[in-house]
Protein backbone atom coordinates (compact mmCIF):
# COMPACT_ATOMS: atom_id res chain seq x y z
CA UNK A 1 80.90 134.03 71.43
CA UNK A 2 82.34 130.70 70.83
CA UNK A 3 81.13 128.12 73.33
CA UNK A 4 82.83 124.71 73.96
CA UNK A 5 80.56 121.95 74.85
CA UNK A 6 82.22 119.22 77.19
CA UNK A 7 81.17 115.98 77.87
CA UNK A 8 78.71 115.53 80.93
CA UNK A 9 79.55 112.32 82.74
CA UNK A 10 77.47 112.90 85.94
CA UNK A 11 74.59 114.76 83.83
CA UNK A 12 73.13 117.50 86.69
CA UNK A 13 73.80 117.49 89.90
CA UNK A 14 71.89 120.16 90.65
CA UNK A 15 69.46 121.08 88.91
CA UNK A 16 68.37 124.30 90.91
CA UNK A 17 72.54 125.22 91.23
CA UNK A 18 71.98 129.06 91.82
CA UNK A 19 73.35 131.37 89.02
CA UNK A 20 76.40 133.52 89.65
CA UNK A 21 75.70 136.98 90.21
CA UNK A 22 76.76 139.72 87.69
CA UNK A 23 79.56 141.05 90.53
CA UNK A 24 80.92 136.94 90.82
CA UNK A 25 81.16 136.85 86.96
CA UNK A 26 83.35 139.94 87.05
CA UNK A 27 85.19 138.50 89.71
CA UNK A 28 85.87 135.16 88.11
CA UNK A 29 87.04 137.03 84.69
CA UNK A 30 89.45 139.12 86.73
CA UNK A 31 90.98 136.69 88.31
CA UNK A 32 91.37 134.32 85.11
CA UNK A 33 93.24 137.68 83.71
CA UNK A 34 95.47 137.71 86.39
CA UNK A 35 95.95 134.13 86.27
CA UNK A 36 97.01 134.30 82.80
CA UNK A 37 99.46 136.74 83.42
CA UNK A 38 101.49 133.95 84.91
CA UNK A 39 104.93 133.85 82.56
CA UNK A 40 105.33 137.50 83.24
CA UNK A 41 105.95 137.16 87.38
CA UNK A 42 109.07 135.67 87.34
CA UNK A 43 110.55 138.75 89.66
CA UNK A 44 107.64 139.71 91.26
CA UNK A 45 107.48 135.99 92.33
CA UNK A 46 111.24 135.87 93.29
CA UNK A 47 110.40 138.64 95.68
CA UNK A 48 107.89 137.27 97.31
CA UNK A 49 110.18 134.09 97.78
CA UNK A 50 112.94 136.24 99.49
CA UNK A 51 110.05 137.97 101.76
CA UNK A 52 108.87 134.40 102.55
CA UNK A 53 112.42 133.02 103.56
CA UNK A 54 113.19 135.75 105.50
CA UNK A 55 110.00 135.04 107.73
CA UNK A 56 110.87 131.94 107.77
CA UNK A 57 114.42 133.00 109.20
CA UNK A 58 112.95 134.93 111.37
CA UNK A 59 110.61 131.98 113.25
CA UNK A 60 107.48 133.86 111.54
CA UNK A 61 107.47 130.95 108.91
CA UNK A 62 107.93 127.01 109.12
CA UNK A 63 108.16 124.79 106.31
CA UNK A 64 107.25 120.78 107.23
CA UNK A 65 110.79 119.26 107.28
CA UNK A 66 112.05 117.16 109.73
CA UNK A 67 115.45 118.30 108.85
CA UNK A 68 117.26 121.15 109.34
CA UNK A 69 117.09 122.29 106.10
CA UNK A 70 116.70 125.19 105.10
CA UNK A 71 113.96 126.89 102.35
CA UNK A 72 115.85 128.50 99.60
CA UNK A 73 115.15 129.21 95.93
CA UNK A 74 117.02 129.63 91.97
CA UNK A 75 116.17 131.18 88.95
CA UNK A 76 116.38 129.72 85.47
CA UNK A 77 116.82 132.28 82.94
CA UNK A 78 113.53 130.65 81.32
CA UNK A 79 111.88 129.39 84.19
CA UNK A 80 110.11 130.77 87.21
CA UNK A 81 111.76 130.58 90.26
CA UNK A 82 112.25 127.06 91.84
CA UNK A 83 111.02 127.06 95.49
CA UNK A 84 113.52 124.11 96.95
CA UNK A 85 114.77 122.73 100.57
CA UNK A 86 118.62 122.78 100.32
CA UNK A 87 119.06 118.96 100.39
CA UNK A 88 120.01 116.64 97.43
CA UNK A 89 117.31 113.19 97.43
CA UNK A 90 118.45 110.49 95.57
CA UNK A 91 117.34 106.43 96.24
CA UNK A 92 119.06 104.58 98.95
CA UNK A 93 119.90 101.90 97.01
CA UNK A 94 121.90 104.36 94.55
CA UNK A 95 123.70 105.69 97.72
CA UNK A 96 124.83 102.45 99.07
CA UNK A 97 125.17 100.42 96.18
CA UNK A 98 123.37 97.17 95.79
CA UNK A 99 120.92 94.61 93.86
CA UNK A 100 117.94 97.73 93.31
CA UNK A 101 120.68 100.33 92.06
CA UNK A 102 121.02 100.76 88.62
CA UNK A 103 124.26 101.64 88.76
CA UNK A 104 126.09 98.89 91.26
CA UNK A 105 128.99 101.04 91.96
CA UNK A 106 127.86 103.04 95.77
CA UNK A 107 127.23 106.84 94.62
CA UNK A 108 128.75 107.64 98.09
CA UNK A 109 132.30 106.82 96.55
CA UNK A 110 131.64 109.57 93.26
CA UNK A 111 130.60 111.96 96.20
CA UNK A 112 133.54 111.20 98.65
CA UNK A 113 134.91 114.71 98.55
CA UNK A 114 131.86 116.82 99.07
CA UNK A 115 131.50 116.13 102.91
CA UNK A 116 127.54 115.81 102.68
CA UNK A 117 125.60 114.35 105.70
CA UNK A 118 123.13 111.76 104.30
CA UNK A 119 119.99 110.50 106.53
CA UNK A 120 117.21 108.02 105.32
CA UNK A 121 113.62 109.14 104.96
CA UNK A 122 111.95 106.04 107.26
CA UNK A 123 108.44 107.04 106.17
CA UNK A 124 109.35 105.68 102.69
CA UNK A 125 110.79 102.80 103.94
CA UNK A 126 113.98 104.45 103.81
CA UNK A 127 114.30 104.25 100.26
CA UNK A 128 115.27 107.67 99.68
CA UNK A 129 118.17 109.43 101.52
CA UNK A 130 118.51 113.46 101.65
CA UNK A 131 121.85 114.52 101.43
CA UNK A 132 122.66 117.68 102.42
CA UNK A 133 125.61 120.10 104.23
CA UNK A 134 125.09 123.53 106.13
CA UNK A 135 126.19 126.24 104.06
CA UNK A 136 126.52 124.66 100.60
CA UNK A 137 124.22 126.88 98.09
CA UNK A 138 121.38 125.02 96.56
CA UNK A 139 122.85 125.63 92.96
CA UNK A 140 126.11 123.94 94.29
CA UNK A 141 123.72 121.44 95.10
CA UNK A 142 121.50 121.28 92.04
CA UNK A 143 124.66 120.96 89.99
CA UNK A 144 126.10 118.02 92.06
CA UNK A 145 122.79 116.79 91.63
CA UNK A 146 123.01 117.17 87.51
CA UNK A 147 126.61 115.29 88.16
CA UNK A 148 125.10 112.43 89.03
CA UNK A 149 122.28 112.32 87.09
CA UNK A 150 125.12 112.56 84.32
CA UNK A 151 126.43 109.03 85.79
CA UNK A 152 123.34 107.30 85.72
CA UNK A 153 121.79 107.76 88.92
CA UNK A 154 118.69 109.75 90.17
CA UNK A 155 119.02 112.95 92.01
CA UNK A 156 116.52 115.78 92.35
CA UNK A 157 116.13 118.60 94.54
CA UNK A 158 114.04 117.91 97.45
CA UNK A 159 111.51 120.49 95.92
CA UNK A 160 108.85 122.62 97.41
CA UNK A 161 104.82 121.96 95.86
CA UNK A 162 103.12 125.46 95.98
CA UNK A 163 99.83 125.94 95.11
CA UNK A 164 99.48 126.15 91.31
CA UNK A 165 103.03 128.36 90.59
CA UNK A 166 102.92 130.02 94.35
CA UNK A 167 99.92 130.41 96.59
CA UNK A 168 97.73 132.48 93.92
CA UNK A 169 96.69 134.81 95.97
CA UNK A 170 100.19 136.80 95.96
CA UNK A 171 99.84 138.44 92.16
CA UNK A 172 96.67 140.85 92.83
CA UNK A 173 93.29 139.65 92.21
CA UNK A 174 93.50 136.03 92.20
CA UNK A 175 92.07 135.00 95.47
CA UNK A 176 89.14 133.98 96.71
CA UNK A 177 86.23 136.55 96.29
CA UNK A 178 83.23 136.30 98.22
CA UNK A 179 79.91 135.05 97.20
CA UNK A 180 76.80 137.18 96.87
CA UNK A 181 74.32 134.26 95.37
CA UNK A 182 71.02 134.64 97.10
CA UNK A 183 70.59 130.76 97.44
CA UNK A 184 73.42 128.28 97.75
CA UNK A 185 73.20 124.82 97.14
CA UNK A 186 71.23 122.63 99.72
CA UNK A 187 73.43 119.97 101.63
CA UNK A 188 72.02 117.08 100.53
CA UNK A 189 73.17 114.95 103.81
CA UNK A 190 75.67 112.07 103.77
CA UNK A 191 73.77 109.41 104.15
CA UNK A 192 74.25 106.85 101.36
CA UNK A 193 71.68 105.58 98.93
CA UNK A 194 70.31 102.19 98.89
CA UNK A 195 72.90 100.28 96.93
CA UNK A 196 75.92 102.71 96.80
CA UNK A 197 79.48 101.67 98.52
CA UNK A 198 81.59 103.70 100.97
CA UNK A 199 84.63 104.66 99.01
CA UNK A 200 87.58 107.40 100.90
CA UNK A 201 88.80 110.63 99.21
CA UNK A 202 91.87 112.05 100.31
CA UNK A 203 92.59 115.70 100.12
CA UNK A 204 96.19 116.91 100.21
CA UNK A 205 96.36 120.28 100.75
CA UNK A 206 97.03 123.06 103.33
CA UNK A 207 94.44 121.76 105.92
CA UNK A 208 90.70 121.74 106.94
CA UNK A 209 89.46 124.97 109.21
CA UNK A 210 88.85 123.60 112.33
CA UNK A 211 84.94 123.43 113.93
CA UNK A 212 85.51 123.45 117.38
CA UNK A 213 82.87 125.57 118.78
CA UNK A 214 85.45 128.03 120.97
CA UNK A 215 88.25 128.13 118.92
CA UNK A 216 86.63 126.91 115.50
CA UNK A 217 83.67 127.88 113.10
CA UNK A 218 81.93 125.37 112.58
CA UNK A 219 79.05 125.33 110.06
CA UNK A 220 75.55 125.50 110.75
CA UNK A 221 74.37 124.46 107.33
CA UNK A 222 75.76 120.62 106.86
CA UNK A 223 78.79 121.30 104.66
CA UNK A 224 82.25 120.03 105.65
CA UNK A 225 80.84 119.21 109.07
CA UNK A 226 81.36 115.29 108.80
CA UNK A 227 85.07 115.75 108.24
CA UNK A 228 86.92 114.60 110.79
CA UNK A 229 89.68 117.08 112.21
CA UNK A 230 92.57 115.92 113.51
CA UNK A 231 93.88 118.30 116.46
CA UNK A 232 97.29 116.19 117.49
CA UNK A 233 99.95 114.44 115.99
CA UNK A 234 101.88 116.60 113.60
CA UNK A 235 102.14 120.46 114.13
CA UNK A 236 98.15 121.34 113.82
CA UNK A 237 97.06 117.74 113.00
CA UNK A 238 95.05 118.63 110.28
CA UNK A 239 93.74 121.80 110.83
CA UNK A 240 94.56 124.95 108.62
CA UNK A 241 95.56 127.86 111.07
CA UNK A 242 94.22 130.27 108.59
CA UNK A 243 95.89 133.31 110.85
CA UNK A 244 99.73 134.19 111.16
CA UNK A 245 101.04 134.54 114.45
CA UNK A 246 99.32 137.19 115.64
CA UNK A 247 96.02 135.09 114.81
CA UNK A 248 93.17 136.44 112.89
CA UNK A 249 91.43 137.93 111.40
CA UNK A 250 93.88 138.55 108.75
CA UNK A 251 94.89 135.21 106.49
CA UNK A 252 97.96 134.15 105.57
CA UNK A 253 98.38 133.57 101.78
CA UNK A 254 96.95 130.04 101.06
CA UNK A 255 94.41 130.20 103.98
CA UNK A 256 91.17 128.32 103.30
CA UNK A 257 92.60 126.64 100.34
CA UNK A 258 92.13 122.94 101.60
CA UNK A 259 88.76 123.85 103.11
CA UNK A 260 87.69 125.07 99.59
CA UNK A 261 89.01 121.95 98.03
CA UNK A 262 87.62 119.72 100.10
CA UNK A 263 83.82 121.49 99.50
CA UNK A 264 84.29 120.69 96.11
CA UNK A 265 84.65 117.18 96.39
CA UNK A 266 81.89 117.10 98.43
CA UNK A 267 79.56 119.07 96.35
CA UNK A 268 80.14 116.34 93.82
CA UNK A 269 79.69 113.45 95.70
CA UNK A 270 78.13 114.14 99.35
CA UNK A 271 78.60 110.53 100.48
CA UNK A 272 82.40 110.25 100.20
CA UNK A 273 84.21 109.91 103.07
CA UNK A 274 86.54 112.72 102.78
CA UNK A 275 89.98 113.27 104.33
CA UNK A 276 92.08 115.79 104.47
CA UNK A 277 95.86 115.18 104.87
CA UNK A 278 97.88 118.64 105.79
CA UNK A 279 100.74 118.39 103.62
CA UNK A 280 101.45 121.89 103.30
CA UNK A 281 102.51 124.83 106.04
CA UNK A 282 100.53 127.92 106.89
CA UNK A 283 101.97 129.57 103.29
CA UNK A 284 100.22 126.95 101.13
CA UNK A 285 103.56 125.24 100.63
CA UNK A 286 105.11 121.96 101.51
CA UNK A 287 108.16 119.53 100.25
CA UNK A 288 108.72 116.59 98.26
CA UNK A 289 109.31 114.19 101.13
CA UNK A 290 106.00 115.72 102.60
CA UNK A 291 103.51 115.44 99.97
CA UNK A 292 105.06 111.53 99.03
CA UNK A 293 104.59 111.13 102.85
CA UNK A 294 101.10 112.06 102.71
CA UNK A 295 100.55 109.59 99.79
CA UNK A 296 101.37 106.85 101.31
CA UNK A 297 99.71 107.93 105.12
CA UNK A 298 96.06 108.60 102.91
CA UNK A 299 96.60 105.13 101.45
CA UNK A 300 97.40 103.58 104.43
CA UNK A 301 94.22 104.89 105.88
CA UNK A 302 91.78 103.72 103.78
CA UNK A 303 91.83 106.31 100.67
CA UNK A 304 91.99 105.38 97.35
CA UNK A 305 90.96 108.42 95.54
CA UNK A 306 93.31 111.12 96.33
CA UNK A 307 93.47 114.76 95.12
CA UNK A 308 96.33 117.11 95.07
CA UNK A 309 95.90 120.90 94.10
CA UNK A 310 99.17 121.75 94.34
CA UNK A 311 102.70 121.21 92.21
CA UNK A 312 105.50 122.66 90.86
CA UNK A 313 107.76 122.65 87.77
CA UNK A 314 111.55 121.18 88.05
CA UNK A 315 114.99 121.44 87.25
CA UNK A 316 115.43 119.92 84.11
CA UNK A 317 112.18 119.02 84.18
CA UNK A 318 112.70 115.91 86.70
CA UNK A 319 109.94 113.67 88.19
CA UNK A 320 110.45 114.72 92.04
CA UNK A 321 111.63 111.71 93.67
CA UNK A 322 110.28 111.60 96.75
CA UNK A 323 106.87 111.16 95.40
CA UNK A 324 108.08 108.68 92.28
CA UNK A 325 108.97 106.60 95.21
CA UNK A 326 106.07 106.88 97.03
CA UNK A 327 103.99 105.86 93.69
CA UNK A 328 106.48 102.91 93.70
CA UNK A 329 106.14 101.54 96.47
CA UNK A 330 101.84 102.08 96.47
CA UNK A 331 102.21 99.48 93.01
CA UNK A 332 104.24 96.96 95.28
CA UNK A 333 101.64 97.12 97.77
CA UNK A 334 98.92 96.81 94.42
CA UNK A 335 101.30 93.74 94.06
CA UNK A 336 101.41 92.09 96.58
CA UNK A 337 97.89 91.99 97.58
CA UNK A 338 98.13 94.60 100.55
CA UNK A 339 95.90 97.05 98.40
CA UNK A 340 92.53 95.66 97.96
CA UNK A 341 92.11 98.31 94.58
CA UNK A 342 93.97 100.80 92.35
CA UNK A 343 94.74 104.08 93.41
CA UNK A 344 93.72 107.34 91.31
CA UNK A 345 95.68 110.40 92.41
CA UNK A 346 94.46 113.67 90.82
CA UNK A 347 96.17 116.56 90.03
CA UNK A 348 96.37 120.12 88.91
CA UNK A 349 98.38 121.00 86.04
CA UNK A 350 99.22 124.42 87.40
CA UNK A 351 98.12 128.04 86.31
CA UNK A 352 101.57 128.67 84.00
CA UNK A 353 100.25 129.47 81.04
CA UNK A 354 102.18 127.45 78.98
CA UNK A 355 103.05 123.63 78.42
CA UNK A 356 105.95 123.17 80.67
CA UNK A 357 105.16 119.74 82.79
CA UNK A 358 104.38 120.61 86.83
CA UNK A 359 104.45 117.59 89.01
CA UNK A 360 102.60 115.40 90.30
CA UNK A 361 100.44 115.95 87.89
CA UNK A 362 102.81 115.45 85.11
CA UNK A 363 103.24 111.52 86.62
CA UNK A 364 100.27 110.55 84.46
CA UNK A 365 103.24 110.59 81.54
CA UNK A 366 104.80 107.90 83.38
CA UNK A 367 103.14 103.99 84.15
CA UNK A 368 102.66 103.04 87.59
CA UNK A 369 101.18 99.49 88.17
CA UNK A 370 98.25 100.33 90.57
CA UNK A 371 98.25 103.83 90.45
CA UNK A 372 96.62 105.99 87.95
CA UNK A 373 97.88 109.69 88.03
CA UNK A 374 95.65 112.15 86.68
CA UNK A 375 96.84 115.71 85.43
CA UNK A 376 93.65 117.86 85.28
CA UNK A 377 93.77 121.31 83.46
CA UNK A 378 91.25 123.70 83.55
CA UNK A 379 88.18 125.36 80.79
CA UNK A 380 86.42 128.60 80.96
CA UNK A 381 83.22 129.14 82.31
CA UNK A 382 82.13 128.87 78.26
CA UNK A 383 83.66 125.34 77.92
CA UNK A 384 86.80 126.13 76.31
CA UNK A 385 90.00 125.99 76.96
CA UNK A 386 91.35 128.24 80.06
CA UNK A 387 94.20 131.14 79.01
CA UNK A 388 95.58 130.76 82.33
CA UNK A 389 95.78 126.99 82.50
CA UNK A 390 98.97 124.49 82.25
CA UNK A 391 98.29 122.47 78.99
CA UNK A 392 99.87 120.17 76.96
CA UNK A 393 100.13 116.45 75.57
CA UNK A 394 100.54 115.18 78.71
CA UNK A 395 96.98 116.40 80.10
CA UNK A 396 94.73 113.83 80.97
CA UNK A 397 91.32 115.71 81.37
CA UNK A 398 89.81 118.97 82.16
CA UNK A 399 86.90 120.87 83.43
CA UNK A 400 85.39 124.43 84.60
CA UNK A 401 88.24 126.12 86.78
CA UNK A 402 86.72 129.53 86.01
CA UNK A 403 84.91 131.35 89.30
CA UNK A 404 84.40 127.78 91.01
CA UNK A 405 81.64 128.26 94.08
CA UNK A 406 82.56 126.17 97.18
CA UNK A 407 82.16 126.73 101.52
CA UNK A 408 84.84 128.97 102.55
CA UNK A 409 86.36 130.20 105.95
CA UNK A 410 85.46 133.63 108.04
CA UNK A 411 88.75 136.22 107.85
CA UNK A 412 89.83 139.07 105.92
CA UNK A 413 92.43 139.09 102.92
CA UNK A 414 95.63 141.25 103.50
CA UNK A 415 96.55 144.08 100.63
CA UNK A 416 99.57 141.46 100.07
CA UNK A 417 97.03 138.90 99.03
CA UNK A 418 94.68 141.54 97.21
CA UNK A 419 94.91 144.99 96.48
CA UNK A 420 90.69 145.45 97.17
CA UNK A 421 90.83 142.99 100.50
CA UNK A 422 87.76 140.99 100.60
CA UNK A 423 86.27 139.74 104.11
CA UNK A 424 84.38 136.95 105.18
CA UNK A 425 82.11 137.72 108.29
CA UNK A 426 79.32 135.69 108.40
CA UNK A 427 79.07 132.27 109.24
CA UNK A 428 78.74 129.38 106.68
CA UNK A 429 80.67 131.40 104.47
CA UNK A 430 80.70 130.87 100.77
CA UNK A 431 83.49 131.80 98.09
CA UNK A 432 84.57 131.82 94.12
CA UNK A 433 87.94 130.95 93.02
CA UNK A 434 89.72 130.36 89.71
CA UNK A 435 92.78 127.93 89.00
CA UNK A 436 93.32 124.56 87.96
CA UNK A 437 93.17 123.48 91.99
CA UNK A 438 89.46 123.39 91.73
CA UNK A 439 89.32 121.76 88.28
CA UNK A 440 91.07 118.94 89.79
CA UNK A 441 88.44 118.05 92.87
CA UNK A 442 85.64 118.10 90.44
CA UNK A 443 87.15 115.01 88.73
CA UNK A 444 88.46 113.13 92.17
CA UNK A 445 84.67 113.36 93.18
CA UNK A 446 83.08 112.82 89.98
CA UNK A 447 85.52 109.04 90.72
CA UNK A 448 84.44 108.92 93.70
CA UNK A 449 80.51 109.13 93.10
CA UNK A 450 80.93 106.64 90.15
CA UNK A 451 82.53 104.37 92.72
CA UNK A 452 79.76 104.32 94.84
CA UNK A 453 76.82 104.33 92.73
CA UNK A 454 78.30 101.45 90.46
CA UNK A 455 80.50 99.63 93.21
CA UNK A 456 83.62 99.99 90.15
CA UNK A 457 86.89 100.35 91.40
CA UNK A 458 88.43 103.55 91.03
CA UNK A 459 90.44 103.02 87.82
CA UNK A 460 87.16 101.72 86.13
CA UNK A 461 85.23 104.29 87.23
CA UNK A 462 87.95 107.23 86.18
CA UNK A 463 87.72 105.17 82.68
CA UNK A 464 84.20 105.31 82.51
CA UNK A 465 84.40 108.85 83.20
CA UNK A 466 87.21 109.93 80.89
CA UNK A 467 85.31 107.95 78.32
CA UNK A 468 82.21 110.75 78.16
CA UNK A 469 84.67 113.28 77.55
CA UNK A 470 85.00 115.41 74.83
CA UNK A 471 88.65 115.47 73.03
CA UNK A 472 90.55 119.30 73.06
CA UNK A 473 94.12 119.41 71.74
CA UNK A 474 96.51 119.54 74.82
CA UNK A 475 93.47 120.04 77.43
CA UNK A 476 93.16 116.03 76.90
CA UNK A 477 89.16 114.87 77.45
CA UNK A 478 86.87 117.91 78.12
CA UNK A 479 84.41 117.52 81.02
CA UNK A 480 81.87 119.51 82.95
CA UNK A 481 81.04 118.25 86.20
CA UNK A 482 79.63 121.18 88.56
CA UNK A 483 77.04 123.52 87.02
CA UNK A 484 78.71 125.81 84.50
CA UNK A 485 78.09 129.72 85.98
């Protein structure tokens, strides 16, 4: 068998990291076959996007908008179904007309006749304005939105950021499958070594499972415990519900997805400070305006290494604006001195199978002053390339996204999520999963441990990192960071 052999910028981290058992390697090659057989679900997957707007119609389902909008979806003949809000975003300054517009002539005037209600986003400084009317179809919408792209101005969809092409777990054996390894790997504590610096990692994702010792389960064996969780504020704070309505044990799809993440980052470097950000509703999904949103709160708060498993392709292949915005206006705070360092955001590239860009990680194609966007795509447990993974000229890195060990949350998979349900029963539980999403926290930690051993900035340290790589065509610099298993 071939074997890749990717650079190691972190060398071991540990060295006793316990071998997967012969059941987890079966596991992790199953669901790398399913992942692969992304390109082909294009109805199964517009199915499961009815069956999720109906429950969503229903009050069964919410979506984080602070509109009234409404979740819809349309197919491209060569695409895979869009998941979208049915609101129009486009910049303010377009809108009104003025100095910042490109065009000086107010779009409002070319869409006069069209009746649309249009309210500012405030969280990014109002700099991008949803415009929307009850009733109009989204592919009315999406082609008024092509019309003015055709003029000159910007216009996307306010589009939805699954995780990878939907929550994974929907096409058969691609979930999480429980871990059998007789010893896991020792928490290490968080207490920082002589000479390192505190440095914040944000995860973005579908939440953190909360540890509250009568509603909660929290761990007895040091991971994830110094997290903090937020229980007010937005619906949940920033706790993953895990359970649909009825509460557990049964998940939802997309349950235990941030928790996962978040173990990964922490398995790299122990003495981050992590945070997670929910940016995504109990079906592992989220908007535009939400996930830009959550950019700029993390920032705000003291993160400068960020990671995002999630992302979505476009219509015509658009940079979703929301979050170009929110990238904008993190390099005028780079600017003008109210960041103190650059900002890496990391990415997935998605689990498509093909070279098609999916956002944000597809941002690293386009130069942000103070932010450096990296798209992350995933190798084999072998070292070389993943089937299943997004690739492409545009990739920036990648690592092991093949049967990925990380803490996990108690509950039992539904036959909707996976046709053998797995179940999760004791506590500390531990988990493999496959996908891109857990390529992507390998690298945001292996920044964040660089940081603080070496006191670099994060853009230094991603460079010092990237530089140990090992070139693959369209899988960009070649890394392994967690034991290979």
């Amino acid at each position: 068998m071939i074997k890749g052999y990717p650079g190691r910028p972190l060398g071991p981290i540990f060295e006793d990291y316990p071998p997967a058992t012969r059941e987890e390697v079966a596991a992790a090659a199953q669901q790398a076959t399913e992942l692969g057989r992304a390109k082909d679900v294009r109805r199964r997957l517009a199915k499961y996007y009815q069956e999720l707007i109906g429950r969503r119609d229903r009050g069964e389902e919410w979506l984080r908008s602070p509109t009234a909008a409404q979740l819809s979806f349309f197919i491209d003949e060569t695409k895979l179904p869009l998941l979208t809000l049915d609101e129009l975003l486009v910049r303010t300054s377009d809108f009104k007309g003025g100095e910042r517009s490109y065009r000086r002539t107010p779009m409002r005037d070319l869409l006069a006749h069209y009746d649309l209600s249009a309210t500012t986003v405030t969280q990014l400084d109002d700099r991008i304005t949803r415009l929307r009317r009850e009733g109009l179809k989204v592919e009315e919408l999406a082609e008024i939105g092509a019309l003015l792209r055709r003029h000159g101005y910007q216009a996307t969809m306010n589009q939805c950021q699954p995780l990878g092409y939907t929550t994974k777990s929907v096409f058969g054996e691609v979930g999480p499958e429980p871990s059998n390894r007789p010893h896991l790997p020792v928490y290490p504590g968080d207490d920082l070594p002589d000479g390192w610096s505190a440095i914040q990692v944000a995860v973005l994702d579908t939440g953190i499972v909360d540890d509250d010792e009568n509603t909660g389960q929290p761990r007895t064996d040091g991971w994830l415990t110094n997290i903090v969780r937020d229980h007010g504020g937005k619906p949940n704070g920033n706790i993953d519900p895990l359970y649909g309505p009825a509460g557990g044990p049964q998940f939802v799809n997309g349950a235990g997805h941030g928790t996962f993440v978040a173990g990964i980052v922490q398995q790299v470097d122990p003495y981050a400070q992590i945070r997670v950000v929910k940016v995504l509703g109990v079906e592992g999904i989220g908007s535009d305006v939400e996930v830009a949103i959550g950019i700029l709160e993390a920032v705000s708060d003291g993160a400068r290494i960020l990671n995002l498993s999630l992302g979505t392709e476009t219509a015509e292949e658009q940079p979703p604006l929301a979050t170009l915005v929110a990238l904008e206006l993190l390099a005028e705070w780079r600017r003008d001195g109210r960041l103190d360092q650059d900002v890496v955001l990391v990415a997935a590239a998605g689990n498509n199978h093909d070279t098609r860009p999916v956002w944000p990680a597809a941002f690293c194609t386009i130069p942000t002053f103070g932010v450096r966007v990296v798209s992350v795509a995933a190798l084999t447990a072998n070292g070389e390339p993943a089937e299943f993974s997004t690739h492409g000229f545009w990739i920036t890195c990648s690592t092991i996204g093949n049967g990925v060990l990380s803490p996990f949350v108690i509950g039992d998979e539904t036959t909707v999520m996976d046709p053998a349900p797995d179940s999760w029963t004791e506590k500390n539980p531990w988990a493999i999963w496959s996908g891109t999403s857990f390529a992507a926290p390998q690298v945001a930690g292996a920044v964040a441990r660089v940081c603080q051993a070496t006191g670099k900035d994060p853009s230094d340290a991603l460079d010092l990192i990237l530089g140990e790589g090992v070139w693959v065509p369209d899988y960009g610099r070649a890394l392994e960071i967690l034991p290979v298993n």
